[in-house]
N, C-alpha and C. Protein backbone atom coordinates (compact mmCIF):
# COMPACT_ATOMS: atom_id res chain seq x y z
N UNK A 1 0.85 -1.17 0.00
CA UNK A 1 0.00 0.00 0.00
C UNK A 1 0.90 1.24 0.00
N UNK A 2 0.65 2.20 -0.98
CA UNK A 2 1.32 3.55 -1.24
C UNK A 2 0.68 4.76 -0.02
N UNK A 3 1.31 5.44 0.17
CA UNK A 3 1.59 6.18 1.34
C UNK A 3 0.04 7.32 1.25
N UNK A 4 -0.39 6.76 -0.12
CA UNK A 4 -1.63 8.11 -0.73
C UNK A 4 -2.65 6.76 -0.89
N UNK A 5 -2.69 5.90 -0.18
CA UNK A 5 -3.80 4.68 0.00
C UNK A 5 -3.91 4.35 1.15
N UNK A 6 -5.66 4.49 1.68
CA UNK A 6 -5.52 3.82 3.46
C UNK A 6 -6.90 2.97 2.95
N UNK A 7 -7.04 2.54 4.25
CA UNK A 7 -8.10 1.46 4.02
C UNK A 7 -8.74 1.89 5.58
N UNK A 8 -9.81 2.99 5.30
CA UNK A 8 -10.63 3.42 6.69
C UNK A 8 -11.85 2.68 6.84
N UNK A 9 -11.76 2.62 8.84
CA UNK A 9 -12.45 1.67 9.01
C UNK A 9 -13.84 3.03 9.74
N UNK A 10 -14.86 2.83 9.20
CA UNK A 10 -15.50 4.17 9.71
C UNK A 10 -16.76 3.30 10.78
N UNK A 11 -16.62 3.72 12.24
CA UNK A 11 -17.96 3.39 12.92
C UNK A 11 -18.85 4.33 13.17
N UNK A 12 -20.40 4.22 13.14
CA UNK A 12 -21.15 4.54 13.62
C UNK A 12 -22.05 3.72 14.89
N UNK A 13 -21.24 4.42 16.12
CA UNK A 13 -21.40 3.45 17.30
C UNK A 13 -22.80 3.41 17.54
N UNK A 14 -22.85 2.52 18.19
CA UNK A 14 -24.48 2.42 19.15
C UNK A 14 -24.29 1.10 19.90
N UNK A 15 -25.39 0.89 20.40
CA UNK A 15 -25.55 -0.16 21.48
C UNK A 15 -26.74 -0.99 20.85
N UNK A 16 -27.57 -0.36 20.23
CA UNK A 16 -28.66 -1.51 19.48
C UNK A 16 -27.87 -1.80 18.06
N UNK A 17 -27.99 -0.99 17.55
CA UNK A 17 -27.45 -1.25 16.36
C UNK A 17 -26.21 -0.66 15.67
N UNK A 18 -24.84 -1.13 15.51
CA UNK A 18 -23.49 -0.28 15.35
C UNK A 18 -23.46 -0.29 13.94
N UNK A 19 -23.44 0.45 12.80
CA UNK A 19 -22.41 0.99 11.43
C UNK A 19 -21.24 0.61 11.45
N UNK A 20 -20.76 -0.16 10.52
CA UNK A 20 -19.66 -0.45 10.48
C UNK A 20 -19.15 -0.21 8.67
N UNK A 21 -18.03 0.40 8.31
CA UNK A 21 -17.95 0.32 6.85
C UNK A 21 -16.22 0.56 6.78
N UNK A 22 -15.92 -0.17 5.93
CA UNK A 22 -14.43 -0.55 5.24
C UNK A 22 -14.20 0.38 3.79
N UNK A 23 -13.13 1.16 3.52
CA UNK A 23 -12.90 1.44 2.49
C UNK A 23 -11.96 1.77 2.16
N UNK A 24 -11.54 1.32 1.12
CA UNK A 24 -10.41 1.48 0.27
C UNK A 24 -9.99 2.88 -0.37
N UNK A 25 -9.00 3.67 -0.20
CA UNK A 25 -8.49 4.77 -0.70
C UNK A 25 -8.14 5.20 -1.44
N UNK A 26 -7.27 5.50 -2.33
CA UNK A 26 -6.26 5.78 -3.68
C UNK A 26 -6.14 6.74 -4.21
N UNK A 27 -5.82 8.09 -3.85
CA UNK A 27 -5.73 9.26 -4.09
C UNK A 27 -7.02 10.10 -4.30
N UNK A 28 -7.49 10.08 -5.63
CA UNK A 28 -9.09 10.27 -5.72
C UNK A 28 -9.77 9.45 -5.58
N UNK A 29 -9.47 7.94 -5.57
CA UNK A 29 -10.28 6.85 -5.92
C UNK A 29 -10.72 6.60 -4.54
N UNK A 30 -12.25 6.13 -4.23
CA UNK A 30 -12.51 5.36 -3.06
C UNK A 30 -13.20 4.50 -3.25
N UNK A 31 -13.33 3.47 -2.85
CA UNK A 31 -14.31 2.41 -2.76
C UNK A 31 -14.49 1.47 -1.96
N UNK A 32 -15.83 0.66 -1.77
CA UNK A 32 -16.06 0.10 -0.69
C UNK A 32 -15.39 -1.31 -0.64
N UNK A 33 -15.33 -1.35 0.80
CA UNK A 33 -14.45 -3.22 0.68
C UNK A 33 -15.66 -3.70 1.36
N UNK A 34 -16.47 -3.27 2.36
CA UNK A 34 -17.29 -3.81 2.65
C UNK A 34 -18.27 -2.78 3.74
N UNK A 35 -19.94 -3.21 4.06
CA UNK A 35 -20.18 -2.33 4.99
C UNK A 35 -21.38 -3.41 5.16
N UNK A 36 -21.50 -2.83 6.86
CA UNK A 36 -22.84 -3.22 7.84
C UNK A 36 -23.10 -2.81 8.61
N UNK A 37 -23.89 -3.90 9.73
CA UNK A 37 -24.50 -3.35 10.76
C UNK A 37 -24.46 -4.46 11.61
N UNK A 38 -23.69 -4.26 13.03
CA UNK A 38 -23.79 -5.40 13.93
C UNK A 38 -25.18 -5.06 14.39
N UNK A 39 -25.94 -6.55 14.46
CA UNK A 39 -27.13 -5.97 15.77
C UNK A 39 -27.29 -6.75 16.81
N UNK A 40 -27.31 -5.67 17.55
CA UNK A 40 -27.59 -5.82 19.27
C UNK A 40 -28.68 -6.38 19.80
N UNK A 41 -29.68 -6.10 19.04
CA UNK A 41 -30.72 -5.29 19.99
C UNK A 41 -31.51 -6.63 20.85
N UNK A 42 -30.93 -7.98 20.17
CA UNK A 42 -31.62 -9.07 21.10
C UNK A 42 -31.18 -9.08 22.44
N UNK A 43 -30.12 -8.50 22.89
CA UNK A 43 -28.82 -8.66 24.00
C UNK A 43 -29.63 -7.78 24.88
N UNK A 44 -30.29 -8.31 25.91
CA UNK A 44 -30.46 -8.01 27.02
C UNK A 44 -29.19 -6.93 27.99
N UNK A 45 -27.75 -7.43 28.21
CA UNK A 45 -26.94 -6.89 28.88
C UNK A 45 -26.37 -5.93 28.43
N UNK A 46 -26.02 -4.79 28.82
CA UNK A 46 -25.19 -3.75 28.25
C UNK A 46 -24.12 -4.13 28.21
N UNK A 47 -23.50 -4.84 29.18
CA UNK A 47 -21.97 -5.61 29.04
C UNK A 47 -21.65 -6.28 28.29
N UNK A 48 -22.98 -7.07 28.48
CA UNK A 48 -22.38 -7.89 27.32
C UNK A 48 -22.41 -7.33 25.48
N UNK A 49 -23.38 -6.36 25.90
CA UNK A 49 -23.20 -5.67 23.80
C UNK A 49 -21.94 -5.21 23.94
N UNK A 50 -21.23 -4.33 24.99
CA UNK A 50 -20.36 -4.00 25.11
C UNK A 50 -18.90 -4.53 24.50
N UNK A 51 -18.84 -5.91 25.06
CA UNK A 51 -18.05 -6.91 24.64
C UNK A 51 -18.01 -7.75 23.24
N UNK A 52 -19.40 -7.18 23.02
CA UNK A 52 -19.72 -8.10 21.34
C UNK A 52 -18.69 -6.68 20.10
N UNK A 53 -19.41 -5.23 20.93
CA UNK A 53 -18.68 -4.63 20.07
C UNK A 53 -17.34 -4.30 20.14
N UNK A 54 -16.73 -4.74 20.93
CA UNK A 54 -14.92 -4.91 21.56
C UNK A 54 -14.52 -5.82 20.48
N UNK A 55 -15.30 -7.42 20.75
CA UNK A 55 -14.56 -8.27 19.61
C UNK A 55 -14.72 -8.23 18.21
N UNK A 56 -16.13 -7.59 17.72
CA UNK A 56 -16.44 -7.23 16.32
C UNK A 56 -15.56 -6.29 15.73
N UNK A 57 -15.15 -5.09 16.13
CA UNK A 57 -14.02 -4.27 15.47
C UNK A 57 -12.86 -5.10 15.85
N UNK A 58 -12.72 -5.50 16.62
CA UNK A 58 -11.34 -5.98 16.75
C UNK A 58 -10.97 -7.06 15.23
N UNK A 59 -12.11 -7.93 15.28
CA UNK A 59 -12.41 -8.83 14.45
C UNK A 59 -12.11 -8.32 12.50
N UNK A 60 -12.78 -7.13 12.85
CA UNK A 60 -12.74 -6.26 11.33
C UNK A 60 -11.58 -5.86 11.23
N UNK A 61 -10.61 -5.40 12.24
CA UNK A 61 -9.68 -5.06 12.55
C UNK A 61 -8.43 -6.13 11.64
N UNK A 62 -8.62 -6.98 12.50
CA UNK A 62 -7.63 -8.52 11.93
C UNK A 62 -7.84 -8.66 10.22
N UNK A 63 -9.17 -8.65 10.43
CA UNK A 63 -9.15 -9.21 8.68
C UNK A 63 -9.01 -8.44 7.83
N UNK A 64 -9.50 -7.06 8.22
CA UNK A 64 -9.30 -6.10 6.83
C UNK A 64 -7.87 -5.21 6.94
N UNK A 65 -6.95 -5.04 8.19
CA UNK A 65 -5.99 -4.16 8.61
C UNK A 65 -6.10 -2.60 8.02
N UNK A 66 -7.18 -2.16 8.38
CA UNK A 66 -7.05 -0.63 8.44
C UNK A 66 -5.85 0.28 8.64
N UNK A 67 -5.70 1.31 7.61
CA UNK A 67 -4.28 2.07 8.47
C UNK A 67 -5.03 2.91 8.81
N UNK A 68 -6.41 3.48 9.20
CA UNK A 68 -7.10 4.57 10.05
C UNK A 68 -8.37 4.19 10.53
N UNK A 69 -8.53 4.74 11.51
CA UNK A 69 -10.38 4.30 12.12
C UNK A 69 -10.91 6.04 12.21
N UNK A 70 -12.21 5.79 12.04
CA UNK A 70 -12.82 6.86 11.96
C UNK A 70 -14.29 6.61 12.52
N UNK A 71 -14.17 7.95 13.54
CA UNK A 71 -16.17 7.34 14.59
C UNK A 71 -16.58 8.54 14.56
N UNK A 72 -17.99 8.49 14.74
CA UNK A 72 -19.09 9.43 15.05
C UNK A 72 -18.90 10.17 16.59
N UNK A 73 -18.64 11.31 16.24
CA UNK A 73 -18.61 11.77 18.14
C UNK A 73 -19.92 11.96 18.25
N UNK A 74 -20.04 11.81 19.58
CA UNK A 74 -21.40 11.89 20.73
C UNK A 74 -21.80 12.92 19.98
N UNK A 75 -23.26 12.90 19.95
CA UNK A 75 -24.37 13.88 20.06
C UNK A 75 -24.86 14.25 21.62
N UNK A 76 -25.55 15.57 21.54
CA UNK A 76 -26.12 15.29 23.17
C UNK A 76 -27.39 15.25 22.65
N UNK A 77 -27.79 14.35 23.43
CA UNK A 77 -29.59 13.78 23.66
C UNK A 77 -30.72 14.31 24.99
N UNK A 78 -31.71 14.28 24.52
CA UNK A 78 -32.28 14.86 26.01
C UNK A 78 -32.56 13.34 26.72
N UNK A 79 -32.15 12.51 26.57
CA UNK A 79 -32.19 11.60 27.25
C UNK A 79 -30.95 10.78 27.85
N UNK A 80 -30.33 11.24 28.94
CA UNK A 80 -28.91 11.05 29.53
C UNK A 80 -28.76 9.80 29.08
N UNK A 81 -29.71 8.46 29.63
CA UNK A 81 -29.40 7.10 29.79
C UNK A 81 -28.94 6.57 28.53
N UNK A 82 -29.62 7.23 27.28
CA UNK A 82 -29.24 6.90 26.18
C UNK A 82 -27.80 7.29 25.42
N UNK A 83 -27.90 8.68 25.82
CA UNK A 83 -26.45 9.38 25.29
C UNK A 83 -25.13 8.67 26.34
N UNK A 84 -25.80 8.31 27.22
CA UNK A 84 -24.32 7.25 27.82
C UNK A 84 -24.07 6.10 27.51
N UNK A 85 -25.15 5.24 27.41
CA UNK A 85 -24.73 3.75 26.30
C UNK A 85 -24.08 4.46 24.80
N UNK A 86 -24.33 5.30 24.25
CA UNK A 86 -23.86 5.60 23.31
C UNK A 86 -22.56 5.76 23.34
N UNK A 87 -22.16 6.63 24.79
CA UNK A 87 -20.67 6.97 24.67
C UNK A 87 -20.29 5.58 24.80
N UNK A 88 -20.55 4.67 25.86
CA UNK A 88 -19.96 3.87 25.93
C UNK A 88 -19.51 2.77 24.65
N UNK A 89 -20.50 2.80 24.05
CA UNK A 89 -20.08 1.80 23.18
C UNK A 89 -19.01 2.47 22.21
N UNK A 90 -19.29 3.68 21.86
CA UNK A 90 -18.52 4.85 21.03
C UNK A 90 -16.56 4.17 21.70
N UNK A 91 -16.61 5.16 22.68
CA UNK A 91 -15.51 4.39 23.90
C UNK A 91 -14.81 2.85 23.53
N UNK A 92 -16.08 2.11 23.83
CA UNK A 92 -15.58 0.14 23.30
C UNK A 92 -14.74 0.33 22.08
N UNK A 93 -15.74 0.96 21.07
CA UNK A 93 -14.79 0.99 19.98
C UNK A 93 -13.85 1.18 19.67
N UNK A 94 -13.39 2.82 20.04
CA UNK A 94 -12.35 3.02 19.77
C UNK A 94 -11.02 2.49 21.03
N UNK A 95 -11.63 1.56 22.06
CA UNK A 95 -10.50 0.99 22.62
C UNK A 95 -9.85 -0.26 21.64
N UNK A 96 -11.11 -0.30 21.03
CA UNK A 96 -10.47 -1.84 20.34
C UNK A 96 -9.53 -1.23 19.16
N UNK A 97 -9.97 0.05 18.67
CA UNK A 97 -8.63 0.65 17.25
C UNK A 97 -7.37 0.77 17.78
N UNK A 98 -7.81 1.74 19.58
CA UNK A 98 -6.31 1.53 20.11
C UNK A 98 -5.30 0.28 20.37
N UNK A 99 -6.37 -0.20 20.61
CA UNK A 99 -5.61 -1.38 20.91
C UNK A 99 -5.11 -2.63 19.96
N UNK A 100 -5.26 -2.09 18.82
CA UNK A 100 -4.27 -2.03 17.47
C UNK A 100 -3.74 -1.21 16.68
N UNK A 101 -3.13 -0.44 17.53
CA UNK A 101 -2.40 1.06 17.44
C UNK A 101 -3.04 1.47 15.73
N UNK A 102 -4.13 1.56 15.88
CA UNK A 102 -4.96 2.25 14.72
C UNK A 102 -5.03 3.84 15.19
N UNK A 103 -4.77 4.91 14.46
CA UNK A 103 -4.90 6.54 14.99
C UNK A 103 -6.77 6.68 14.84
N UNK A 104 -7.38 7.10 15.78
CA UNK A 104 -8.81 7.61 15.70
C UNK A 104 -9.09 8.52 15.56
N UNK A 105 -9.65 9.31 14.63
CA UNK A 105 -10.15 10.11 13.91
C UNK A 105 -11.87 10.56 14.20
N UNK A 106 -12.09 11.68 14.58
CA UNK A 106 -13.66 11.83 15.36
C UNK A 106 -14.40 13.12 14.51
N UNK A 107 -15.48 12.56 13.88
CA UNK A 107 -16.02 13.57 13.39
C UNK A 107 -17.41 13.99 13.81
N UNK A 108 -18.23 15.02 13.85
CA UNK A 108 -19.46 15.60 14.68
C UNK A 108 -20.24 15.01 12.93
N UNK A 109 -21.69 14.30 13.86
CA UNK A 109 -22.77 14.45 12.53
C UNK A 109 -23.05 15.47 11.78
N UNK A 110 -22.73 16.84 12.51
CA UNK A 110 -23.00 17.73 11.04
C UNK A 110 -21.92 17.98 10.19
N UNK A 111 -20.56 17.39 10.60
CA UNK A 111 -19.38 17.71 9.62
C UNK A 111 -19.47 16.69 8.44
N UNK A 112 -19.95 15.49 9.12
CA UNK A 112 -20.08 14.33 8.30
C UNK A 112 -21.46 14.75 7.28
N UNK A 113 -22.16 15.59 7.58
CA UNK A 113 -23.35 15.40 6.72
C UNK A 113 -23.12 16.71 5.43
N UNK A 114 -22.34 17.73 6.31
CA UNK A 114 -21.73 18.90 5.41
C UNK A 114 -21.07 17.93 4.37
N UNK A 115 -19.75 16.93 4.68
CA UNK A 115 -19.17 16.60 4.11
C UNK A 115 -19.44 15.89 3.11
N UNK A 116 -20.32 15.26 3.21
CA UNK A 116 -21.18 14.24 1.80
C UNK A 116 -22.24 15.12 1.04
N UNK A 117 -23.14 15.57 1.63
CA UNK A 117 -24.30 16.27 1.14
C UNK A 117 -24.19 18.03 0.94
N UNK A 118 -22.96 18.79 1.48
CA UNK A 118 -22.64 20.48 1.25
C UNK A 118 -24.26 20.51 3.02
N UNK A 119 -24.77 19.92 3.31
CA UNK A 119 -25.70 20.67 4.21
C UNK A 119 -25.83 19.68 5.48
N UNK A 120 -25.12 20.19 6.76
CA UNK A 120 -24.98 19.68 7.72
C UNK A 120 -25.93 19.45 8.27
N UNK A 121 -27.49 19.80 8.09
CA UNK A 121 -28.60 19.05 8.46
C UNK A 121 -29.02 18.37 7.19
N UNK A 122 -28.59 17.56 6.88
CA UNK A 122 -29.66 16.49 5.77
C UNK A 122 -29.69 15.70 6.74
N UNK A 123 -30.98 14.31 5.81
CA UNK A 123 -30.97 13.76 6.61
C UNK A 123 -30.23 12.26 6.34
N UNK A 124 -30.56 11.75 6.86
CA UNK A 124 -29.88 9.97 6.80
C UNK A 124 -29.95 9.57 5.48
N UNK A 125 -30.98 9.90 4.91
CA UNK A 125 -31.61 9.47 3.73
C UNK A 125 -31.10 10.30 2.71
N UNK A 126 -30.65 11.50 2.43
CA UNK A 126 -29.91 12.17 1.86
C UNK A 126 -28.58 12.01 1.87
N UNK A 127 -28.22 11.74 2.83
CA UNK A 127 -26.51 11.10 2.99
C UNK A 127 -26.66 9.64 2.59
N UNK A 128 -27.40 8.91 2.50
CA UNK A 128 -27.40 7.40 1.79
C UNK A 128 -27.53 7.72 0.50
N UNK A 129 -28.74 8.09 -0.19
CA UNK A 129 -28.19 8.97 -1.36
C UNK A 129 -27.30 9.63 -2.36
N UNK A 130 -26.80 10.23 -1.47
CA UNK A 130 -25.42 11.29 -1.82
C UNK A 130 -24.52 9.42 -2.55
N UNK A 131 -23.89 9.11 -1.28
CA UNK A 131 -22.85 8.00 -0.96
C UNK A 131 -23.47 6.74 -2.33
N UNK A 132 -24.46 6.55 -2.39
CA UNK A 132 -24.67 5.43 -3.22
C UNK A 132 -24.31 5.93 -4.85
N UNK A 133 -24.52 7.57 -5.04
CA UNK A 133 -24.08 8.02 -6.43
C UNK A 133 -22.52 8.17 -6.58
N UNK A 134 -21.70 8.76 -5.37
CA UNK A 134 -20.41 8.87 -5.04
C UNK A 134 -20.19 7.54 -5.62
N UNK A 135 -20.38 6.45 -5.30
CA UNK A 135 -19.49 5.00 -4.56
C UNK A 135 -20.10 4.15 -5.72
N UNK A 136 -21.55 4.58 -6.28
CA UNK A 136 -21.93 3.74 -7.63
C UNK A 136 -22.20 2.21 -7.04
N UNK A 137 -23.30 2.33 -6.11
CA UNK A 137 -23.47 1.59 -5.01
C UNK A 137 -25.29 0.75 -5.87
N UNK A 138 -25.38 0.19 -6.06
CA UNK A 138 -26.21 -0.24 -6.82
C UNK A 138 -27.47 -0.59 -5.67
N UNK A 139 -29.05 -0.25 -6.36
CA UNK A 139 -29.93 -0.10 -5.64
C UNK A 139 -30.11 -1.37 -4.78
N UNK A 140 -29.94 -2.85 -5.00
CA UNK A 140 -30.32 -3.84 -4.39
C UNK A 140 -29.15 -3.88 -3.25
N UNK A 141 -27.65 -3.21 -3.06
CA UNK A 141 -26.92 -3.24 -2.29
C UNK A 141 -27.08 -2.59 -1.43
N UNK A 142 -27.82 -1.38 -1.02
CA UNK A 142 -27.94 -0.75 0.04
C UNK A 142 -28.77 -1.31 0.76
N UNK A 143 -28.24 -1.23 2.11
CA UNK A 143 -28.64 -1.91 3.12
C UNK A 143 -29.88 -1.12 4.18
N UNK A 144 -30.80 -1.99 4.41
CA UNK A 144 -31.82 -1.68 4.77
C UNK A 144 -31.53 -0.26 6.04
N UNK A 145 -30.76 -1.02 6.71
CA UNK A 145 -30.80 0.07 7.84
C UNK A 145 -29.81 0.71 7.80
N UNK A 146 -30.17 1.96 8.11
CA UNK A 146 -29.30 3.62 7.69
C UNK A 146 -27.90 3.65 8.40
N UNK A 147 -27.70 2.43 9.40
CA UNK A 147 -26.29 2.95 10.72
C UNK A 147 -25.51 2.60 9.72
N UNK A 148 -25.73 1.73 8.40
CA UNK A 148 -24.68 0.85 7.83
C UNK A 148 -24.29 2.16 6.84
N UNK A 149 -24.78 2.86 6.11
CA UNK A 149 -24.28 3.47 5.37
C UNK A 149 -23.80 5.11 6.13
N UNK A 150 -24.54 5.18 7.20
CA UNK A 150 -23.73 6.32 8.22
C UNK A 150 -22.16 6.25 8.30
N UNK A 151 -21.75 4.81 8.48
CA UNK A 151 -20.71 4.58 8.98
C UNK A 151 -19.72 4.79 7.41
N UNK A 152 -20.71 3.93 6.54
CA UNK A 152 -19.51 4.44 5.27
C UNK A 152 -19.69 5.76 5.12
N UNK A 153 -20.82 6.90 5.57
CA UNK A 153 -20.35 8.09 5.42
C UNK A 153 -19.72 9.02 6.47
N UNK A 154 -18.93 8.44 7.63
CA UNK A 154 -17.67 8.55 8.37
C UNK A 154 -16.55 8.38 7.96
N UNK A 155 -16.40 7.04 7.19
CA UNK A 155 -15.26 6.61 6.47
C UNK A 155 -14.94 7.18 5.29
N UNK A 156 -16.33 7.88 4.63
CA UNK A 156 -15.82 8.86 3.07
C UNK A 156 -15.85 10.23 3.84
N UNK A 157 -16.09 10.97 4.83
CA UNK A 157 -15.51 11.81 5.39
C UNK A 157 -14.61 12.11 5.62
N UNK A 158 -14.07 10.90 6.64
CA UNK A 158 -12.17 10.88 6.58
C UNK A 158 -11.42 10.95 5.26
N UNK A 159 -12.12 9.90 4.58
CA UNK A 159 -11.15 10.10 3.00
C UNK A 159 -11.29 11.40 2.70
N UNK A 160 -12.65 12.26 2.25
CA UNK A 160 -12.05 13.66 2.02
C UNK A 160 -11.08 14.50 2.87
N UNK A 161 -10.70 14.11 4.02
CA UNK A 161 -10.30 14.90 5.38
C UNK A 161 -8.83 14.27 5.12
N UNK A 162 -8.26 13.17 4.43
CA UNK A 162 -6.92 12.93 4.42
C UNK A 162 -6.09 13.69 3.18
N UNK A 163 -6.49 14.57 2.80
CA UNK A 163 -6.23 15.14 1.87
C UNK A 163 -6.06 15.05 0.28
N UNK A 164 -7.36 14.32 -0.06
CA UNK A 164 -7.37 14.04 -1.16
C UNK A 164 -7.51 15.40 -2.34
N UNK A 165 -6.87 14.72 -3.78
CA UNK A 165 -6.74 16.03 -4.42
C UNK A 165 -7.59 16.70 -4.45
N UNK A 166 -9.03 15.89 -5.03
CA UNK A 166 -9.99 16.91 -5.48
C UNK A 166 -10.45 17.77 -3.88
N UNK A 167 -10.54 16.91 -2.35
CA UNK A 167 -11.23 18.17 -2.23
C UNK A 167 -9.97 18.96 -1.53
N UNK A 168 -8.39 18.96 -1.80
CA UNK A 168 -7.85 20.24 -1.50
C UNK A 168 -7.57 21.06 -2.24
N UNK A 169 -7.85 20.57 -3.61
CA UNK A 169 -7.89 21.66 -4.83
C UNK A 169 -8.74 22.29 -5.38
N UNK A 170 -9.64 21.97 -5.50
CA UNK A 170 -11.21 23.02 -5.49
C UNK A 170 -11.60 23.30 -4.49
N UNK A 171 -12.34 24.46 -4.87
CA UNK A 171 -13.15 25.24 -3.68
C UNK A 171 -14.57 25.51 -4.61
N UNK A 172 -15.66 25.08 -3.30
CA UNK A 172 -16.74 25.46 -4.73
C UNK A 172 -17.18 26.19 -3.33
N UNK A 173 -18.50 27.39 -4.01
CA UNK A 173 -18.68 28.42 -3.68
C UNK A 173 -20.15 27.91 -2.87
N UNK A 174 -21.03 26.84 -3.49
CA UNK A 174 -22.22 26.42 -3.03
C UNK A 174 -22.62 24.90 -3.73
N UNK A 175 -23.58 24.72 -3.08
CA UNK A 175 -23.99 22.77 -3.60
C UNK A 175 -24.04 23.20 -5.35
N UNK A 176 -24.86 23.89 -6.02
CA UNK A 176 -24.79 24.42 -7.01
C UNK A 176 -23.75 24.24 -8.17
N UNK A 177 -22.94 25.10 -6.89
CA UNK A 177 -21.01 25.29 -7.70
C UNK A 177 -20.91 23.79 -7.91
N UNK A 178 -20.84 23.15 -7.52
CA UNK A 178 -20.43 22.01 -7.05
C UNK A 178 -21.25 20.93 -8.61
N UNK A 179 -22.55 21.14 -8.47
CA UNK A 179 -23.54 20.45 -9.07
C UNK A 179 -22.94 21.15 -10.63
N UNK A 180 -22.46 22.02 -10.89
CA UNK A 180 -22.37 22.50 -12.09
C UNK A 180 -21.33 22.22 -12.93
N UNK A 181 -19.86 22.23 -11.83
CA UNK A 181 -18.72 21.56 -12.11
C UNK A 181 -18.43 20.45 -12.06
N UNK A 182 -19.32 19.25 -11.46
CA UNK A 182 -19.07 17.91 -11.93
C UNK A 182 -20.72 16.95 -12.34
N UNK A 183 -20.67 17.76 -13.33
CA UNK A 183 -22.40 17.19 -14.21
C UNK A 183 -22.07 15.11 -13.69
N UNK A 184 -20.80 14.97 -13.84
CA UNK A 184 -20.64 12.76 -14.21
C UNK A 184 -21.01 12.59 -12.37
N UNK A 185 -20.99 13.53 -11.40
CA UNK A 185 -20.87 12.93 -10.23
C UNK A 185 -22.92 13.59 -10.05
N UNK A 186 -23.35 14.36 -10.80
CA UNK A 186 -24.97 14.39 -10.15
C UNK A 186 -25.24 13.46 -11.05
N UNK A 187 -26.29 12.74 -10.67
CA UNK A 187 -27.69 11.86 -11.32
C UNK A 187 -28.75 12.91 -11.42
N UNK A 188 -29.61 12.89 -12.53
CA UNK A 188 -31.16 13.66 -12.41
C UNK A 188 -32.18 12.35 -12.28
């Protein structure tokens, strides 16, 4: 692997249901190696999801060897109990990157949603969207539930964020700019 190729491992933590997505780098080029969704939600114990999502990245970890991890930072919720399983599992995760001296990389949902869609409130469904025309992700492949493609749009976040050419060499002015100067990347 060339020094302008990583293979990011992007989570979108949770405790019911975690995002998980793999991707391949190459200067401009990105593409998917793989993406999902662990689910929890039969697991009674918090410890024990805890531990499922310790060995599952670890697991993704081994087989795919990431040279970067990339997670969703906390939101705040009006509901404490929830926004703390969240950290925690958030936390699990990235103990398990550390603990394959993987560097972690933390991005806020609206940077991630700026970053795919130009508008830091879209919604899930607009950022699945966006990512399936980016990535040329074919309609029967997207996966039912939204954490899975969140997470690949953590992991194509970071890729724009490692300094890829196109986005440190253009500057576009609005979604517009953007839509006007690359007609092959919109669909009508």
């Amino acid at each position: 692997m060339t020094s302008r190729e990583h293979i990011v491992l992007g989570i979108d933590p949770g405790t019911t249901y975690m995002g998980w997505a793999l991707l391949h780098t190459a200067g401009q080029k990105a593409e998917i190696i793989d993406f999902g969704v662990l689910d929890l939600h039969k697991l009674d114990n918090h410890y024990e999801k805890l531990q499922r999502i310790f060995f599952f990245v670890t697991e993704l970890i081994d087989k795919h060897s990431p040279t970067t991890f990339a997670v969703e930072t906390q939101f705040v919720d009006k509901n404490v109990q929830t926004m703390l399983r969240l950290a925690h599992g958030q936390g699990v995760a990235i103990a398990a990157a550390l603990a394959k001296d993987l560097p972690v990389n933390e991005y806020s949902p609206m940077k991630i949603k700026m970053a795919i869609t130009g508008n830091g409130h879209a919604s899930k469904e607009q950022v699945a969207g966006m990512l399936q025309r980016f990535l040329h992700i074919p309609q029967e492949q997207m996966p039912k539930k939204l954490d899975a493609t969140d997470a690949l749009a953590i992991a194509y976040c970071h890729y724009l964020q490692l300094g890829s050419p196109v986005a440190d060499s253009v500057k576009y002015k609005s979604w517009a700019d953007f839509a006007k100067r690359n007609t092959d990347k919109v669909h009508k």
